[in-house]
Each structure stands twice: as C-alpha cells, then as structure tokens.
PDB file of N, CA and C in Angstrom:
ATOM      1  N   UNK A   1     -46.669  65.198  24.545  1.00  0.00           N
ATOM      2  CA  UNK A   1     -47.776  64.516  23.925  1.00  0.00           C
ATOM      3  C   UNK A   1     -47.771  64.732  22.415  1.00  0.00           C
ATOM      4  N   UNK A   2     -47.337  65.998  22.198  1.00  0.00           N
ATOM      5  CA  UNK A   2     -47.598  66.769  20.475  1.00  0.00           C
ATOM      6  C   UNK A   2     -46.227  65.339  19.715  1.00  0.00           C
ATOM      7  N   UNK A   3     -45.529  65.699  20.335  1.00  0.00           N
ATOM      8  CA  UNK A   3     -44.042  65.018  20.484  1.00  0.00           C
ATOM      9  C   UNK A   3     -44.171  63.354  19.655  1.00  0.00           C
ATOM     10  N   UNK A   4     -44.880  62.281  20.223  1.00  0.00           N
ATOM     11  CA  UNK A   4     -45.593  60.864  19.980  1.00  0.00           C
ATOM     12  C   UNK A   4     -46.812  61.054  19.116  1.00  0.00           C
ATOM     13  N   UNK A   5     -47.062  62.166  18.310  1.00  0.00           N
ATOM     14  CA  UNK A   5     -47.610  62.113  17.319  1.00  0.00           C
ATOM     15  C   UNK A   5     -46.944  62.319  16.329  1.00  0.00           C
ATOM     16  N   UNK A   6     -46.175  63.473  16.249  1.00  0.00           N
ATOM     17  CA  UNK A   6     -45.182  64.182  15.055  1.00  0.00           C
ATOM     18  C   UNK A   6     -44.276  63.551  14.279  1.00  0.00           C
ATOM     19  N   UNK A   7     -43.265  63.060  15.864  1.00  0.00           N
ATOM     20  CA  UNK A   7     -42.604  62.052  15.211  1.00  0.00           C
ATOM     21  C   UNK A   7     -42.689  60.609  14.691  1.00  0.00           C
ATOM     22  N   UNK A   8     -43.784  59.826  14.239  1.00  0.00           N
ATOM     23  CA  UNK A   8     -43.689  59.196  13.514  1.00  0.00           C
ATOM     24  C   UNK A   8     -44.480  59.731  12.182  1.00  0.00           C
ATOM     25  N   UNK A   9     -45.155  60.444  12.166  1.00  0.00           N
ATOM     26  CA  UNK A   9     -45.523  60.895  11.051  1.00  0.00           C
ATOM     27  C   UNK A   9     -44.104  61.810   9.914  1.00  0.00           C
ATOM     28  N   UNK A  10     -43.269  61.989  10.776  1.00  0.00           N
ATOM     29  CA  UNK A  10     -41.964  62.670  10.161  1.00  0.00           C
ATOM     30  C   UNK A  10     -41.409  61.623   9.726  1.00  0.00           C
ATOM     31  N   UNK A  11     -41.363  60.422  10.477  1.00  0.00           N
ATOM     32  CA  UNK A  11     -40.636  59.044  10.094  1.00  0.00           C
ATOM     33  C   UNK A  11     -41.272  58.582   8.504  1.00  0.00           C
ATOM     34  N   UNK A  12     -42.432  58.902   8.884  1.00  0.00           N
ATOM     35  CA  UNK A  12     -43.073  57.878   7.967  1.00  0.00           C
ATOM     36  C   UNK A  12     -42.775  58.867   6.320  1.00  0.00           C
ATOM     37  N   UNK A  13     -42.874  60.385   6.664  1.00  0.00           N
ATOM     38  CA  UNK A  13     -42.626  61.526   5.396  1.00  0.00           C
ATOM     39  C   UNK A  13     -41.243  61.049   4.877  1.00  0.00           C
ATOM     40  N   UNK A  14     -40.160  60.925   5.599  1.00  0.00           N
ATOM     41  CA  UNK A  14     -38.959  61.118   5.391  1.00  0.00           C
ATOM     42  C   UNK A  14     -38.498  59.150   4.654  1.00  0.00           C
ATOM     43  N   UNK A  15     -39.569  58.204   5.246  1.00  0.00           N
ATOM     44  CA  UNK A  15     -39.174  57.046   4.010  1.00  0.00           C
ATOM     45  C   UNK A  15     -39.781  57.235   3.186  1.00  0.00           C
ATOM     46  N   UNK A  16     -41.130  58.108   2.753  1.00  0.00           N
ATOM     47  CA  UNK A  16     -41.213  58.151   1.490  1.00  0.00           C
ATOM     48  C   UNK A  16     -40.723  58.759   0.710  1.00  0.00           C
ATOM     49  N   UNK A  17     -40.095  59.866   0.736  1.00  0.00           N
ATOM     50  CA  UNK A  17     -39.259  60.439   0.507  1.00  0.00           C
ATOM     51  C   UNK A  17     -38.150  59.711  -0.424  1.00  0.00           C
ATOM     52  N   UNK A  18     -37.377  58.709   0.605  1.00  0.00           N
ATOM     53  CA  UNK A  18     -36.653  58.190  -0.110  1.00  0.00           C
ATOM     54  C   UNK A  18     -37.016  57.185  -0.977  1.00  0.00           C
ATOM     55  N   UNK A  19     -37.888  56.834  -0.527  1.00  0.00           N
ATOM     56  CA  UNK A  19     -38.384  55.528  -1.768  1.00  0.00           C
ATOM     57  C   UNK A  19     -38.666  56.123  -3.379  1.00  0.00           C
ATOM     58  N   UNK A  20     -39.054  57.938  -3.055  1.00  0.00           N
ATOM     59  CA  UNK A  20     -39.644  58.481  -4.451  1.00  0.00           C
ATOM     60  C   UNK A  20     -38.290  58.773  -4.814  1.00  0.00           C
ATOM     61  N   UNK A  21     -37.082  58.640  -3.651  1.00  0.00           N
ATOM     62  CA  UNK A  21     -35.930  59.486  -4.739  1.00  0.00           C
ATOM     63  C   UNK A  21     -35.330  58.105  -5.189  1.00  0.00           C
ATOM     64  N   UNK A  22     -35.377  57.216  -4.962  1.00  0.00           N
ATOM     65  CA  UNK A  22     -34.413  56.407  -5.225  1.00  0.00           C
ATOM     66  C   UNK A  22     -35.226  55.256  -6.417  1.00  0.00           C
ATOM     67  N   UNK A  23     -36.712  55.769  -7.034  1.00  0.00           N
ATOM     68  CA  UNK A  23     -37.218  55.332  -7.731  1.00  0.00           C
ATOM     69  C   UNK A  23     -36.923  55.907  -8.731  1.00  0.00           C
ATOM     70  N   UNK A  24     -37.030  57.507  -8.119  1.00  0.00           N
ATOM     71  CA  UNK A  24     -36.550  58.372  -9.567  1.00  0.00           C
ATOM     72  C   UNK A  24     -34.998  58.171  -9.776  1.00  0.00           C
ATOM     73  N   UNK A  25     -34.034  58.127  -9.107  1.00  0.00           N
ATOM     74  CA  UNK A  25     -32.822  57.423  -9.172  1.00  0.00           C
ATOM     75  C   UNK A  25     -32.313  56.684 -10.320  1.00  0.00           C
ATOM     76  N   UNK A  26     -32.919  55.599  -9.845  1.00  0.00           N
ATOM     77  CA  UNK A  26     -32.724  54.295 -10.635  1.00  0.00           C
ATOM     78  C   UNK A  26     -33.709  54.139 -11.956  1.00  0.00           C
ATOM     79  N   UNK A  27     -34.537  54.672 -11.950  1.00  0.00           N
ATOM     80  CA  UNK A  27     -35.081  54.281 -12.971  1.00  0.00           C
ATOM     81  C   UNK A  27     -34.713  54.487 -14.467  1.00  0.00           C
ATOM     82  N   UNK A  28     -35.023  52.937 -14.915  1.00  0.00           N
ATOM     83  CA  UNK A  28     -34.322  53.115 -16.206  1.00  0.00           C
ATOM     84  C   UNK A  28     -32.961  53.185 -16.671  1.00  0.00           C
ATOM     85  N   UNK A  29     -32.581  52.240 -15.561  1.00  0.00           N
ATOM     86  CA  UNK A  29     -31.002  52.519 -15.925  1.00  0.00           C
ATOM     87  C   UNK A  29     -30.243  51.459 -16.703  1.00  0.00           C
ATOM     88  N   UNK A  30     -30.824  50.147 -16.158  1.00  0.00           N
ATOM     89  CA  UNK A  30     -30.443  48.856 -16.366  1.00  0.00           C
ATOM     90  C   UNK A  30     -30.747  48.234 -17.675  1.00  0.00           C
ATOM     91  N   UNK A  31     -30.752  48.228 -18.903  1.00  0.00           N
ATOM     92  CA  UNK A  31     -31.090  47.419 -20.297  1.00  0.00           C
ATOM     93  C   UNK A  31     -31.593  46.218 -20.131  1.00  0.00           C
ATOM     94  N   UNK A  32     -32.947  45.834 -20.420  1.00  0.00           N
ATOM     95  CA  UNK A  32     -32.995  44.476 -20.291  1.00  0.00           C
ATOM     96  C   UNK A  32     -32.407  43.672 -21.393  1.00  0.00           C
ATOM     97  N   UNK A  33     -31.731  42.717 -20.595  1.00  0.00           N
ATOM     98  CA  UNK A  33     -31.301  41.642 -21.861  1.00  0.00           C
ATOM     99  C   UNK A  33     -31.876  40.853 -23.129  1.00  0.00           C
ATOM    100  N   UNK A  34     -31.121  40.851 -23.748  1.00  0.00           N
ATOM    101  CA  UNK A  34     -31.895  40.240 -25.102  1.00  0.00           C
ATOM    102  C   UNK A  34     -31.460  38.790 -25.105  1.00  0.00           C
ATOM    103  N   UNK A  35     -32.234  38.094 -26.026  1.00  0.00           N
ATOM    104  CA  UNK A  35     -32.236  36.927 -26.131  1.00  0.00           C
ATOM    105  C   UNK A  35     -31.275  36.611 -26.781  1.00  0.00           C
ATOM    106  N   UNK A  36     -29.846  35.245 -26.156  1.00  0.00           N
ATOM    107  CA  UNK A  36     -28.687  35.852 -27.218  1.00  0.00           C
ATOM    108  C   UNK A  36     -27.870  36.976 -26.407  1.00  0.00           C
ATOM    109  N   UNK A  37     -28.075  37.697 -25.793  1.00  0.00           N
ATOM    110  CA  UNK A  37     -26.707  38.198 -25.157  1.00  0.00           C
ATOM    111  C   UNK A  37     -26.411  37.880 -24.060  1.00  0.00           C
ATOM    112  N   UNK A  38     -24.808  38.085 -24.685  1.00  0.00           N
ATOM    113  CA  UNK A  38     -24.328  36.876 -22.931  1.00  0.00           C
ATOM    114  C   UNK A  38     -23.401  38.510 -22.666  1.00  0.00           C
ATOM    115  N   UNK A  39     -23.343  39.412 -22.872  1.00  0.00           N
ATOM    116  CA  UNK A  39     -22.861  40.581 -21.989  1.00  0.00           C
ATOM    117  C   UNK A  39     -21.144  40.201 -22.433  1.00  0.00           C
ATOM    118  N   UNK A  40     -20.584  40.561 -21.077  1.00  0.00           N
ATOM    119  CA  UNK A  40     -18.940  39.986 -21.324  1.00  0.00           C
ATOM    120  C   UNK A  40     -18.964  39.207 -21.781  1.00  0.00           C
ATOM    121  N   UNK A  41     -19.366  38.209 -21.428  1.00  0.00           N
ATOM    122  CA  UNK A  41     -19.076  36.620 -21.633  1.00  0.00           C
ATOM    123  C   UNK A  41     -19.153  35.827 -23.227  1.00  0.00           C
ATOM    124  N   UNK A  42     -18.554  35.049 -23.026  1.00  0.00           N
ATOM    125  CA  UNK A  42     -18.647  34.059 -24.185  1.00  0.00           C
ATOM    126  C   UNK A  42     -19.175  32.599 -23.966  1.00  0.00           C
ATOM    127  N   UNK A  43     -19.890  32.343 -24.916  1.00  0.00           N
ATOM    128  CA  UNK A  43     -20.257  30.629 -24.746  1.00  0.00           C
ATOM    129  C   UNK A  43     -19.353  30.082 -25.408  1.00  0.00           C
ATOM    130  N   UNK A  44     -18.794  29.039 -24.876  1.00  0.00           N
ATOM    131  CA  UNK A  44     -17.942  27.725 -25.142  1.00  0.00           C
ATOM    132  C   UNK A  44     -18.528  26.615 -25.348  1.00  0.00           C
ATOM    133  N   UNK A  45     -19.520  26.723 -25.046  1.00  0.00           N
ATOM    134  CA  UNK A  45     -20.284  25.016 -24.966  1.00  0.00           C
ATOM    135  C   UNK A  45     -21.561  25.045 -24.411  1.00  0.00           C
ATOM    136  N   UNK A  46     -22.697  24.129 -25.330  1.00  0.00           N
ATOM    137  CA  UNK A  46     -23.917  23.467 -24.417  1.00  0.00           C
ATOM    138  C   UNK A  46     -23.763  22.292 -24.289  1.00  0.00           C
ATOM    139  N   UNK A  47     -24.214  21.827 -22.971  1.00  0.00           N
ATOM    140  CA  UNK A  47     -24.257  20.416 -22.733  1.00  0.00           C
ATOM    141  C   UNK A  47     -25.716  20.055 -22.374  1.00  0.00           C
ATOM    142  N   UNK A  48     -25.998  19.093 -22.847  1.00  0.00           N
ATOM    143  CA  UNK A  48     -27.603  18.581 -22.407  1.00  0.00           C
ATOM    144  C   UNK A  48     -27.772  17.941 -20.867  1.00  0.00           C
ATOM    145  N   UNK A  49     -26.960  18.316 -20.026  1.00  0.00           N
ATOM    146  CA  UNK A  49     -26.998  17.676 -18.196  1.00  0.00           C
ATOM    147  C   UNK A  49     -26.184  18.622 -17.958  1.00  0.00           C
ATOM    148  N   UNK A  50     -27.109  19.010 -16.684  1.00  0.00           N
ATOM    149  CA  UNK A  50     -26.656  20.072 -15.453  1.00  0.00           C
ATOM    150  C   UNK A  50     -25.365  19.579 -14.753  1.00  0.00           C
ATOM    151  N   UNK A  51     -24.826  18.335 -15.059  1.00  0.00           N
ATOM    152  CA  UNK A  51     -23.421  17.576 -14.284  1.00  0.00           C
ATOM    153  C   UNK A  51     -22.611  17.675 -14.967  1.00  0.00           C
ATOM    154  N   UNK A  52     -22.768  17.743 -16.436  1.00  0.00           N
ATOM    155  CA  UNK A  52     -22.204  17.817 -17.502  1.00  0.00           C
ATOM    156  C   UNK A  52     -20.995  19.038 -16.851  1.00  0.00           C
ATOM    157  N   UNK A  53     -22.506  20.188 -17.594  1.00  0.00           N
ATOM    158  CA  UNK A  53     -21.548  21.396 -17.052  1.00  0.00           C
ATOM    159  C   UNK A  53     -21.281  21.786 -16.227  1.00  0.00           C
ATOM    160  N   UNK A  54     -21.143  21.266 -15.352  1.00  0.00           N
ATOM    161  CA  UNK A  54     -20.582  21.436 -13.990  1.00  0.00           C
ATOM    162  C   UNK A  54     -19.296  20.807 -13.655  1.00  0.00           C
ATOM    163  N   UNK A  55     -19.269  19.810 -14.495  1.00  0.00           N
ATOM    164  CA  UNK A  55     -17.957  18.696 -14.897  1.00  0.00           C
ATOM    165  C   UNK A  55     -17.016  19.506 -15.819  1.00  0.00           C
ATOM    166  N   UNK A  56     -18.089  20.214 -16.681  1.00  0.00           N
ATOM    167  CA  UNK A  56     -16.622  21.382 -17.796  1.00  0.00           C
ATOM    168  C   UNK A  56     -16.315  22.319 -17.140  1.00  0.00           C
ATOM    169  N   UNK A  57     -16.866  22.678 -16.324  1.00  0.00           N
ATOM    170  CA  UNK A  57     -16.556  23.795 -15.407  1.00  0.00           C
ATOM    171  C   UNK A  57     -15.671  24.089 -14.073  1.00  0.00           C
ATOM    172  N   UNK A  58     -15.195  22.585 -13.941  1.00  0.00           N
ATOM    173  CA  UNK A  58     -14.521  22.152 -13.069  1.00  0.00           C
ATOM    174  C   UNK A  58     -12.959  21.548 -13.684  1.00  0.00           C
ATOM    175  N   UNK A  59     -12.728  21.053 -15.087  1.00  0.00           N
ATOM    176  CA  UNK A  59     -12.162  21.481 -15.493  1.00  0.00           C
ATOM    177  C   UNK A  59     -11.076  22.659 -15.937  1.00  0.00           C
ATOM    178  N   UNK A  60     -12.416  23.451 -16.817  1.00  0.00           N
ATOM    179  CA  UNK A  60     -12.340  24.614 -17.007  1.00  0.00           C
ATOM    180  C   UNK A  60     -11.320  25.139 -15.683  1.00  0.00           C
ATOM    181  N   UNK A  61     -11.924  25.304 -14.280  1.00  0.00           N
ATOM    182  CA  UNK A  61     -11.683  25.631 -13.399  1.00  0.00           C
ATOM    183  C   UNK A  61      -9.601  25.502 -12.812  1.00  0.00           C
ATOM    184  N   UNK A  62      -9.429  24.035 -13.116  1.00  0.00           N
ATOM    185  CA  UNK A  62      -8.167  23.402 -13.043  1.00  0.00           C
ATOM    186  C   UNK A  62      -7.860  24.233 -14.362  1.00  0.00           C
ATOM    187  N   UNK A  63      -7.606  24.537 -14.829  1.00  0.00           N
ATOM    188  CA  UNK A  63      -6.643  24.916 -16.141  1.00  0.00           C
ATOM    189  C   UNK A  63      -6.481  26.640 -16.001  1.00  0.00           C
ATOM    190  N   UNK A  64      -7.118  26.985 -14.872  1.00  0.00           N
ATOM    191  CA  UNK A  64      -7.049  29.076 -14.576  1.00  0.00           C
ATOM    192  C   UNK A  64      -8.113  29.243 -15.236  1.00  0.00           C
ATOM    193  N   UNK A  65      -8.978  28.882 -16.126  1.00  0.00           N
ATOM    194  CA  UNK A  65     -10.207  29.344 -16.380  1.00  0.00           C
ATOM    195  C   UNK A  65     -11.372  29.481 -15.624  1.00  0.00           C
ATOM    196  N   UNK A  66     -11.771  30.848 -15.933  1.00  0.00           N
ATOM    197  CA  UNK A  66     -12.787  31.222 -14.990  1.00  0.00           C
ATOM    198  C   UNK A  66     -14.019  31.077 -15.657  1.00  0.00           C
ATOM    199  N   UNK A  67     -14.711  30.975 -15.246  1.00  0.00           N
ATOM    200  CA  UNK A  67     -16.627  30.169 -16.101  1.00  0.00           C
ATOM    201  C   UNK A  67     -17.728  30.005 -15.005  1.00  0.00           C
ATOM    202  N   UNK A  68     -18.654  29.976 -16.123  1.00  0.00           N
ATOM    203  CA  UNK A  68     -20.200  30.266 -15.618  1.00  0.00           C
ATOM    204  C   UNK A  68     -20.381  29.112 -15.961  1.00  0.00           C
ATOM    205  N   UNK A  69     -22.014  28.568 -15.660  1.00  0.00           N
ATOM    206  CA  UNK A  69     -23.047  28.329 -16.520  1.00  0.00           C
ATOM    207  C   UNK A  69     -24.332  28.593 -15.868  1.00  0.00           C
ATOM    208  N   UNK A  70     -24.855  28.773 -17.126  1.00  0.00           N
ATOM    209  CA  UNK A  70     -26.516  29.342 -17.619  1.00  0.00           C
ATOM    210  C   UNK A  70     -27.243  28.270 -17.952  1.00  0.00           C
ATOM    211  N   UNK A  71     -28.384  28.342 -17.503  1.00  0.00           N
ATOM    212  CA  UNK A  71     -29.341  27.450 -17.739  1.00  0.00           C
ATOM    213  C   UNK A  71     -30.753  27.819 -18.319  1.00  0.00           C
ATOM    214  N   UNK A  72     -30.465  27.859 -19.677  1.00  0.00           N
ATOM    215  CA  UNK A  72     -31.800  28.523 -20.231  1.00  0.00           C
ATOM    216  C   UNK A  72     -32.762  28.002 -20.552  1.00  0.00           C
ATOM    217  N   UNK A  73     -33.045  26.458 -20.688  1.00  0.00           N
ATOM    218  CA  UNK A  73     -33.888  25.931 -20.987  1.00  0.00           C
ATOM    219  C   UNK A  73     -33.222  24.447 -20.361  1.00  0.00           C
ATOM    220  N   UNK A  74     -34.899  23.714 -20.071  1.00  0.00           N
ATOM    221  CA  UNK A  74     -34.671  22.513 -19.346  1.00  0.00           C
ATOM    222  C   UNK A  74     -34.015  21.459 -20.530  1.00  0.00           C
ATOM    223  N   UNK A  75     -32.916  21.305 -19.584  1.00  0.00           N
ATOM    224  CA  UNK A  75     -32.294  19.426 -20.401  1.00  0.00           C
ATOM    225  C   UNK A  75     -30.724  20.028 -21.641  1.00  0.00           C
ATOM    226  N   UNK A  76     -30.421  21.585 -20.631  1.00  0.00           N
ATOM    227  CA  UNK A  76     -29.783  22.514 -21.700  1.00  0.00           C
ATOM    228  C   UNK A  76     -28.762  23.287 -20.834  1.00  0.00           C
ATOM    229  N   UNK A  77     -27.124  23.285 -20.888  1.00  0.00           N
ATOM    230  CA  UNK A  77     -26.464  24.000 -20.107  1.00  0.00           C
ATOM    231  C   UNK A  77     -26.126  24.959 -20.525  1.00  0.00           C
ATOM    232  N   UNK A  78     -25.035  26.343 -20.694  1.00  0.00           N
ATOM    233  CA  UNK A  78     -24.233  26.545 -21.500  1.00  0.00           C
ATOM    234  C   UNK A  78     -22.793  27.168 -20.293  1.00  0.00           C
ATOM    235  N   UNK A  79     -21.823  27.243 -20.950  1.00  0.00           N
ATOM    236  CA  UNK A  79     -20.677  27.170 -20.369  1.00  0.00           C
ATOM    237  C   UNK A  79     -20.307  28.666 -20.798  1.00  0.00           C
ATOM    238  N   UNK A  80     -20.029  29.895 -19.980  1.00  0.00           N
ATOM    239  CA  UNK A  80     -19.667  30.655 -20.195  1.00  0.00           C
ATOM    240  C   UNK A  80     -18.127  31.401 -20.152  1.00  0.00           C
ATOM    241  N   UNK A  81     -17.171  31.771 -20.453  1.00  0.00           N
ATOM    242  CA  UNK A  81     -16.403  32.216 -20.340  1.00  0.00           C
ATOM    243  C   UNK A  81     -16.061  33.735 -21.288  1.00  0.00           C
ATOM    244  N   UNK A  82     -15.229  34.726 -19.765  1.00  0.00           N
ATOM    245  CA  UNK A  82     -14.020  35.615 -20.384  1.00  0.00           C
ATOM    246  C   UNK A  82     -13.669  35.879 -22.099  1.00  0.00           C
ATOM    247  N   UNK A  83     -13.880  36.507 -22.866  1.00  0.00           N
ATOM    248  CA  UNK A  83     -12.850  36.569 -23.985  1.00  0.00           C
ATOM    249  C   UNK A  83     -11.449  35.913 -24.627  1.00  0.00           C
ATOM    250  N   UNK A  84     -10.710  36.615 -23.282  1.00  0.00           N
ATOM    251  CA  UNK A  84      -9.652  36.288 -23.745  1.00  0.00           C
ATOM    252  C   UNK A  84      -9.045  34.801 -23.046  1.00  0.00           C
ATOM    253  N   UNK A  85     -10.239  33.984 -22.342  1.00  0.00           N
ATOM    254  CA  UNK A  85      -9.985  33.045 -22.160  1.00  0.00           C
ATOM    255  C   UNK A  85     -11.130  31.834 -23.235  1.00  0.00           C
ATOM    256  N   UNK A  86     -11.494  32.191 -24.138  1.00  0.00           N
ATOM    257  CA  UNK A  86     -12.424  31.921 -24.994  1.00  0.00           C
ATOM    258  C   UNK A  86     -11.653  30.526 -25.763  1.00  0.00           C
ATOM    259  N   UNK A  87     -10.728  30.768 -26.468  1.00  0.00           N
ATOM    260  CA  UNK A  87      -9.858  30.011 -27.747  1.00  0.00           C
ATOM    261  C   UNK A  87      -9.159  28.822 -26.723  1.00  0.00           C
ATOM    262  N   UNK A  88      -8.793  28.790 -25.766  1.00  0.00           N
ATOM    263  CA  UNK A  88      -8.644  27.840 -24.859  1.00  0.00           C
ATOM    264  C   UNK A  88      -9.430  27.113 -23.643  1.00  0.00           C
ATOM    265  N   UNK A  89     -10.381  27.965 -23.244  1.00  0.00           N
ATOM    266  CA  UNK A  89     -11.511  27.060 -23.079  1.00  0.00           C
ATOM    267  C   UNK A  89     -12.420  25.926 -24.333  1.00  0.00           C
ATOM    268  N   UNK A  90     -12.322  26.472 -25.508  1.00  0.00           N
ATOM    269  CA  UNK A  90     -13.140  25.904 -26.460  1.00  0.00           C
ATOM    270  C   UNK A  90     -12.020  24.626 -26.968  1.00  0.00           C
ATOM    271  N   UNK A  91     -10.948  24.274 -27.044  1.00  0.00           N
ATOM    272  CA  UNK A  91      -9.878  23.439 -26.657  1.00  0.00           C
ATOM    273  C   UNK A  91     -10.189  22.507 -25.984  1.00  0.00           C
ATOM    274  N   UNK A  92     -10.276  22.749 -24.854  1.00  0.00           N
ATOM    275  CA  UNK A  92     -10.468  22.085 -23.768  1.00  0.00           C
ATOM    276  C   UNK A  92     -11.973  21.583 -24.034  1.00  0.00           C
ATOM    277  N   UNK A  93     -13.088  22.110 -24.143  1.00  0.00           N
ATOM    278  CA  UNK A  93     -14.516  21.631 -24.358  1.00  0.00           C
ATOM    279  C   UNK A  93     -14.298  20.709 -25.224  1.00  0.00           C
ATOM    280  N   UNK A  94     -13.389  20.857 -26.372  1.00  0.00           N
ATOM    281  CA  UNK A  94     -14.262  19.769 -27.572  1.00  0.00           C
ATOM    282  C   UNK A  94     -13.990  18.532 -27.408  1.00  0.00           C
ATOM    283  N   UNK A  95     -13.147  18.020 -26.683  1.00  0.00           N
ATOM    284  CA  UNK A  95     -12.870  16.721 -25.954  1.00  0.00           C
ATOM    285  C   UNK A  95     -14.091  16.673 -25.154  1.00  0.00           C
ATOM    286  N   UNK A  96     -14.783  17.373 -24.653  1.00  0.00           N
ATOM    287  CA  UNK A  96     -15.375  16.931 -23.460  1.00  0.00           C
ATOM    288  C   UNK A  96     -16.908  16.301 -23.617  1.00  0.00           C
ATOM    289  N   UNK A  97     -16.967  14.588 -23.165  1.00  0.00           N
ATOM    290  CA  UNK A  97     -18.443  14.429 -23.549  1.00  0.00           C
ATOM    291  C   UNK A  97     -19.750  15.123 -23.061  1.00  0.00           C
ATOM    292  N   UNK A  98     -20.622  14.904 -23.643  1.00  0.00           N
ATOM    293  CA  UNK A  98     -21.768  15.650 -23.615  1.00  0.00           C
ATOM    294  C   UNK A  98     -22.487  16.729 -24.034  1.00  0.00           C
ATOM    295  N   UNK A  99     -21.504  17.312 -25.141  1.00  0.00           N
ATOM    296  CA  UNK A  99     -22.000  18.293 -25.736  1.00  0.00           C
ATOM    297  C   UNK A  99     -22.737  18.474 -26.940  1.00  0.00           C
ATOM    298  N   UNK A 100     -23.819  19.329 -27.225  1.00  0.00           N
ATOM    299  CA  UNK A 100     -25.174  19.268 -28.078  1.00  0.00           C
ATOM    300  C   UNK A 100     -24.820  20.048 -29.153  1.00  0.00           C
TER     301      UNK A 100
END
C-alpha cells in the first residue's frame, strides 16, 4: 500500500530534478542572433519572390552548390551560401532574374 504512494511521488522528485538540471545546463549557452548575421553563411542574393529563390537555389543546387534561403521580410528572399562557395555562386546569381 506504502509502495502506490511513494512511488510516484519519487517519479514525480526525480523529473524535477531533471528539468532543474538541464535548465541549469543549458542555460545561456546559445547567443541570440543579431540583425545582419548570417553565422557561416554568406548572402549571394535577394530576390523579391519566394519562387525566385527557390529557382536560384535549384540552380545553385545543379552546379554542387549548397544553399539556403531566408525569409526575413514579406515580398523578400535571400540566398545563402558556404564561403568558399561564395565567388561562384554570386556568378551564377547575377544572371539570374529577379533580383532586388
């Protein structure tokens, strides 16, 4: 009987437990981003349509380039890429219509 009381009250000690360690854990670890940083990445291009860049990116894609895009504001793409795939993605973009 003692037994179907204890143990869930042990259950219930032992997740809080972890929830306090893994708050104290993590906390504060992560930098929030600034406005303007793209981290690794590089921008190659905004395009004003979500097809747009999805169209450079598919490209991009055919040529071994690897790429993002971000969407930071409505009616606004941007095309992200790698470093050292930067100087040849941007090649390839400036042919490409739709860009702002």
């Amino acid at each position: 009987m003692a037994y179907d009381v204890v143990a869930p009250l042990v259950a219930v000690a032992v997740l809080a437990g972890l929830v306090l360690f893994t708050r104290w854990a993590f906390a504060g670890r992560a930098a929030p981003a600034r406005p303007g940083d793209d981290g690794l990445l590089t921008r190659v291009a905004t395009l004003a349509r979500r097809e747009s860049a999805l169209q450079l990116r598919a490209v991009l894609s055919d040529a071994g380039i690897r790429s993002t895009v971000r969407f930071p504001a409505a009616h606004r793409a941007e095309v992200l890429v790698f470093p050292e795939d930067a100087d040849r993605a941007r090649a390839l973009a400036a042919s490409f219509p739709g860009r702002t």
